[in-house]
N, C-alpha and C. Protein backbone atom coordinates (compact mmCIF):
# COMPACT_ATOMS: atom_id res chain seq x y z
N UNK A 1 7.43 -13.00 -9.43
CA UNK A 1 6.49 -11.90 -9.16
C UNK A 1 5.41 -12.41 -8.21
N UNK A 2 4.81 -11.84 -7.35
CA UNK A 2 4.15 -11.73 -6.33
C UNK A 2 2.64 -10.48 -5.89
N UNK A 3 1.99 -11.16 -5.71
CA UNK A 3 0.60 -9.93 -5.29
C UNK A 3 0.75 -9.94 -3.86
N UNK A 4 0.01 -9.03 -3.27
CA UNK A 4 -0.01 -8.99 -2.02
C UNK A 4 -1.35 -7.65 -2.04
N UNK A 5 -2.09 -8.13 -1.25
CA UNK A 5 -3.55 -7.06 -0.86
C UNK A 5 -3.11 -6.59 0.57
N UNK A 6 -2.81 -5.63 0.76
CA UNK A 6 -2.78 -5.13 2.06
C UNK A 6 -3.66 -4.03 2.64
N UNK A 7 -4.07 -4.35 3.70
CA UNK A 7 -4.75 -3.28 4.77
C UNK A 7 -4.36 -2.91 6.03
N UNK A 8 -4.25 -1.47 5.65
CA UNK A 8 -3.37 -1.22 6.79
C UNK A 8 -4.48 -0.23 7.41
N UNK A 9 -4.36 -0.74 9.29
CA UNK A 9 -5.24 -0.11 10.06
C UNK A 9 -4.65 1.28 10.88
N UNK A 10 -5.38 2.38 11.61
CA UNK A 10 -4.84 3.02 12.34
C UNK A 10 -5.08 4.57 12.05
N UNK A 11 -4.09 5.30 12.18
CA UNK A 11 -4.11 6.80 11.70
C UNK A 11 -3.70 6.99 10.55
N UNK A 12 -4.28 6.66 9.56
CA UNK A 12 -3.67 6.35 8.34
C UNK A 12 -3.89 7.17 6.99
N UNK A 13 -5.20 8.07 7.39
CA UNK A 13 -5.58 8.91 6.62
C UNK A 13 -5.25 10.25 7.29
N UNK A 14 -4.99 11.48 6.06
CA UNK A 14 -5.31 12.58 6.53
C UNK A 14 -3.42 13.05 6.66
N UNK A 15 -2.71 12.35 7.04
CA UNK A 15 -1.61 11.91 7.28
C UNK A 15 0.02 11.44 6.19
N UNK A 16 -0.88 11.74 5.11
CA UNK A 16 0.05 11.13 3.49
C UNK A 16 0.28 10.56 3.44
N UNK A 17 -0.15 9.63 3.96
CA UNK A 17 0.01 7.84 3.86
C UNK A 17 -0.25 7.52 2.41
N UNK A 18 -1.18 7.71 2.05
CA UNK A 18 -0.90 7.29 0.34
C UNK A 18 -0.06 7.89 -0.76
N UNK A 19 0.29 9.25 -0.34
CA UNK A 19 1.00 9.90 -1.05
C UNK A 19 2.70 9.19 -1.15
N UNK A 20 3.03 9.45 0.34
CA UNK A 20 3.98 8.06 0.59
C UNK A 20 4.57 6.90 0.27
N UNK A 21 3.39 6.58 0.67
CA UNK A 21 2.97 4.81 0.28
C UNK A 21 3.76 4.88 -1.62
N UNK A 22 3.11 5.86 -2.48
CA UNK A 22 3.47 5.75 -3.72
C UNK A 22 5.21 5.91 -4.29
N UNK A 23 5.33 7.39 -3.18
CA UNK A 23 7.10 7.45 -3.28
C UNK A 23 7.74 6.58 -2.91
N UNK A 24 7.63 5.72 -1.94
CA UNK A 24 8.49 4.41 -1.74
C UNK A 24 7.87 3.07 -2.67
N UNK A 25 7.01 3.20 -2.86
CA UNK A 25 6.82 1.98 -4.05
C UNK A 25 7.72 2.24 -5.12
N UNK A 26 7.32 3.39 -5.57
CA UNK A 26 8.34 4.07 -6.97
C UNK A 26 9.55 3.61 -6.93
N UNK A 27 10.42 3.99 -5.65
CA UNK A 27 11.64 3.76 -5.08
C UNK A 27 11.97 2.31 -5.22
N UNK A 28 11.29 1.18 -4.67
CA UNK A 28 11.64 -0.16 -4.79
C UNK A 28 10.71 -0.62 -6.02
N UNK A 29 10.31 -0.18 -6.94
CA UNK A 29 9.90 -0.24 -8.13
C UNK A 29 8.80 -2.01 -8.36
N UNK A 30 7.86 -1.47 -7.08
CA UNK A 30 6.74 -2.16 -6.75
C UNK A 30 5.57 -1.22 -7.58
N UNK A 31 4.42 -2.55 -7.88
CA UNK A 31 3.21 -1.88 -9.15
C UNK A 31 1.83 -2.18 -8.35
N UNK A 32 1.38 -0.87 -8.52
CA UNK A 32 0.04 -1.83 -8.33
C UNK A 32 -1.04 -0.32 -7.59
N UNK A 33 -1.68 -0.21 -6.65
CA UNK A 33 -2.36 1.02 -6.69
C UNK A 33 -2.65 0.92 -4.66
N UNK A 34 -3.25 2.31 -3.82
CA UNK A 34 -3.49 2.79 -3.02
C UNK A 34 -4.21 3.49 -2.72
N UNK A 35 -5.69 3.21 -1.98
CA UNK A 35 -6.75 3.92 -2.29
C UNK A 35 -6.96 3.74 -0.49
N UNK A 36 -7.39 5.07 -0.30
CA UNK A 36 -8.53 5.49 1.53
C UNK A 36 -9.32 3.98 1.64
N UNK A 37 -9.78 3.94 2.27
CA UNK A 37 -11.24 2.96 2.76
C UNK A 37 -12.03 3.69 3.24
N UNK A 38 -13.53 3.28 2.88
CA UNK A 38 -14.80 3.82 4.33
C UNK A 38 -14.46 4.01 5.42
N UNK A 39 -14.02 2.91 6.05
CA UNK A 39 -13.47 2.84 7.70
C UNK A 39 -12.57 3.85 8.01
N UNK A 40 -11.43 3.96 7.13
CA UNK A 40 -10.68 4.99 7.86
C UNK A 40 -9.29 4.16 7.74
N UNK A 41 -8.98 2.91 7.08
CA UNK A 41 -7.79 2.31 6.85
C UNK A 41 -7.29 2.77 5.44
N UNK A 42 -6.74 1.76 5.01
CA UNK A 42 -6.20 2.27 3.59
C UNK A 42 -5.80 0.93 3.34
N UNK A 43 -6.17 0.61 1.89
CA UNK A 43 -6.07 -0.26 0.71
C UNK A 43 -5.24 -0.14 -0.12
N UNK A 44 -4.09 -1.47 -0.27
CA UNK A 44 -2.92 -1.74 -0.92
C UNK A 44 -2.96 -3.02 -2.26
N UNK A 45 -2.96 -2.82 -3.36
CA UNK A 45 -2.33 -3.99 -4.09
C UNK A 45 -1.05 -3.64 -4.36
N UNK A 46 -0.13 -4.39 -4.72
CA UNK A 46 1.23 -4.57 -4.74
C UNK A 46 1.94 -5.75 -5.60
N UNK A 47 2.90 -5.24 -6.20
CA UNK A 47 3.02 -6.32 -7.11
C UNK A 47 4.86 -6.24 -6.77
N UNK A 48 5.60 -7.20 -6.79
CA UNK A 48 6.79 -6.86 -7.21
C UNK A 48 7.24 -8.75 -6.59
N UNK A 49 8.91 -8.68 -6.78
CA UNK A 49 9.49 -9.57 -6.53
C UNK A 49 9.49 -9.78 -5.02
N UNK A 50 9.51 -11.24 -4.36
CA UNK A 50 8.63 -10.98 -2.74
C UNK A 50 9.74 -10.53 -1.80
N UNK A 51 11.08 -10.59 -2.22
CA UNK A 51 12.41 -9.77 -1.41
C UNK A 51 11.83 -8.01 -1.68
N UNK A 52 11.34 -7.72 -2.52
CA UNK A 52 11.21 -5.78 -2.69
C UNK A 52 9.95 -5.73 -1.72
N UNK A 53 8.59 -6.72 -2.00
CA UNK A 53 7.67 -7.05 -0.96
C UNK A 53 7.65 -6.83 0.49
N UNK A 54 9.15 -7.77 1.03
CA UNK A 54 8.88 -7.74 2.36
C UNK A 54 9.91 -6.24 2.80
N UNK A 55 10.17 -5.57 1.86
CA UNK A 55 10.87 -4.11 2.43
C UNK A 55 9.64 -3.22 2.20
N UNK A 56 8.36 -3.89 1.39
CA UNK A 56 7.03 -2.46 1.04
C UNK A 56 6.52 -2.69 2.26
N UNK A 57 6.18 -4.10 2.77
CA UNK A 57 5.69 -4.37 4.03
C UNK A 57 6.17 -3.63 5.80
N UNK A 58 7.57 -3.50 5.32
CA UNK A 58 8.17 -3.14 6.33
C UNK A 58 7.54 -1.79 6.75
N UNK A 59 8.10 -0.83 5.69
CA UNK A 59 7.64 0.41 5.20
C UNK A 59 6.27 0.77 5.70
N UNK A 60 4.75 -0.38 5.15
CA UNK A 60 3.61 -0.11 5.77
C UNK A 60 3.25 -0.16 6.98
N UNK A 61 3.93 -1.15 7.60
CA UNK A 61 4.30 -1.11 9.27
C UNK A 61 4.49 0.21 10.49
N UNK A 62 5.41 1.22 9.35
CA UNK A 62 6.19 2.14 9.73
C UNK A 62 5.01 3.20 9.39
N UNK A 63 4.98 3.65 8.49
CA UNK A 63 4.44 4.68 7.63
C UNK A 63 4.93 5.91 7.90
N UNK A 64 4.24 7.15 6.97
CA UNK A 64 4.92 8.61 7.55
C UNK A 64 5.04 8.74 8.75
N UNK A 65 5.93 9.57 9.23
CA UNK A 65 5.61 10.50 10.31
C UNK A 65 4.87 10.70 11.02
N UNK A 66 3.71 11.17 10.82
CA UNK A 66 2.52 11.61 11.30
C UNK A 66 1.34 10.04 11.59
N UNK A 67 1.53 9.34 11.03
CA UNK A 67 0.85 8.34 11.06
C UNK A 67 1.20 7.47 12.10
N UNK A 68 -0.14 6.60 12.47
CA UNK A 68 0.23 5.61 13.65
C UNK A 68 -0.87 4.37 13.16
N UNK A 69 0.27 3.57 12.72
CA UNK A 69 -0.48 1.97 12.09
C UNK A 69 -0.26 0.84 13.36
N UNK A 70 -1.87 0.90 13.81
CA UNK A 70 -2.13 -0.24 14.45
C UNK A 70 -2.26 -2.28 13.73
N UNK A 71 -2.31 -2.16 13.15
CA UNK A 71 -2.28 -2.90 12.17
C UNK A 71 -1.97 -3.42 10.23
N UNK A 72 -1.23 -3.93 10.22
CA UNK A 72 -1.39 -4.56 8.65
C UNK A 72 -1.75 -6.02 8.37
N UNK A 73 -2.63 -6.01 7.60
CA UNK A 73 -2.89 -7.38 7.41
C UNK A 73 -2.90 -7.72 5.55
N UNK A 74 -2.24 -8.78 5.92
CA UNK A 74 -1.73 -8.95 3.99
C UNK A 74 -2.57 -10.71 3.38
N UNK A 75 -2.68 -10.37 2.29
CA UNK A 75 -3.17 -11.90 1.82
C UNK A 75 -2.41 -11.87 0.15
N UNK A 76 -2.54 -12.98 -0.28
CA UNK A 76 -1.47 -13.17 -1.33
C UNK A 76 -2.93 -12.88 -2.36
N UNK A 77 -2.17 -12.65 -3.62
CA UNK A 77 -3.58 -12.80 -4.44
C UNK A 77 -3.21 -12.93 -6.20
N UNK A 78 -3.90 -12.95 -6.82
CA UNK A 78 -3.10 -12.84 -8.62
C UNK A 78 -2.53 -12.26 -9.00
N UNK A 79 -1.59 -12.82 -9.58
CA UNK A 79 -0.54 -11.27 -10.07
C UNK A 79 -1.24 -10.69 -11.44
N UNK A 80 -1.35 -9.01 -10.99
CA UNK A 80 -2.66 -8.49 -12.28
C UNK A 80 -1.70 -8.14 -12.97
N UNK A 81 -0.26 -7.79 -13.24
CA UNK A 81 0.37 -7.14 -13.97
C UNK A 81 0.16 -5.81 -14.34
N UNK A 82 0.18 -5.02 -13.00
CA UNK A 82 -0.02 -3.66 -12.92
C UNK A 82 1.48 -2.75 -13.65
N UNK A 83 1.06 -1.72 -14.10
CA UNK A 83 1.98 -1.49 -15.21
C UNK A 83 3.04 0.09 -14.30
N UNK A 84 2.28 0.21 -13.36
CA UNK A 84 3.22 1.10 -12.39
C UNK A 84 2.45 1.24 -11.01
N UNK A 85 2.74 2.22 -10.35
CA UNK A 85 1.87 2.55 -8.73
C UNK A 85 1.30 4.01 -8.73
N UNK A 86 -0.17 4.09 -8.08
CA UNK A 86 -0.67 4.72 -8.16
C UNK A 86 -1.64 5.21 -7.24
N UNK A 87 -2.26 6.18 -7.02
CA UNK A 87 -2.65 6.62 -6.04
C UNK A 87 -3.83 6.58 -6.11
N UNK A 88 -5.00 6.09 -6.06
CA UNK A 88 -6.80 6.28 -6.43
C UNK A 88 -7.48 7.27 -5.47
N UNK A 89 -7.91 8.07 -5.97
CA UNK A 89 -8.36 8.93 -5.11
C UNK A 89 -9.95 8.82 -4.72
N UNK A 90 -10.79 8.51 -5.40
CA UNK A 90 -11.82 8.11 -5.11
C UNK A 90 -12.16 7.09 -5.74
N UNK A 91 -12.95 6.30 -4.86
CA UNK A 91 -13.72 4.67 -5.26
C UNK A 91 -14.77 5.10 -6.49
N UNK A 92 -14.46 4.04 -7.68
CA UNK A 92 -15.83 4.53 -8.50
C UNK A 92 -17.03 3.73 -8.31
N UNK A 93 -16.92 3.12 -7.33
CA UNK A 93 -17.85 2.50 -6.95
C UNK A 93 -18.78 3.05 -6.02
């Protein structure tokens, strides 16, 4: 098992990128959550085995349709043992 924090830059909101983002996690049965940013990117944790990983990665590269990702940038991080994937809709912070 594997973490991975990803941020993905570009047209990324507005676009169902997170909505997305969740149906193909589901699909390769990756855990962990997907929330907007301030900026206008979008925020990834991710949990799964790092072969299902580098097909979520692929995927964020790509994104919907409508979307245009200038960037992803990934860093490894603890595995939290997220118990499925999910969509955050607003920061409670």
């Amino acid at each position: 098992m594997k973490h991975l924090n990803i941020t993905v830059k570009g047209k990324v909101q507005g676009v169902s990128y997170r909505v997305t983002t969740k149906a193909v996690a589901d699909q390769l049965g990756i855990r962990g959550f997907v929330k907007n940013e301030p900026g206008g990117g979008v925020y990834i944790e991710a949990e799964a085995e790092p072969s299902l990983l580098e097909m979520f990665l692929d995927w964020c590269n790509e994104g919907p349709d409508r979307a245009r990702v200038e960037a992803v940038d990934t860093a490894e991080g603890e595995v939290r043992n997220y118990r499925n994937f999910e969509v955050v809709k607003k920061s409670l912070l």
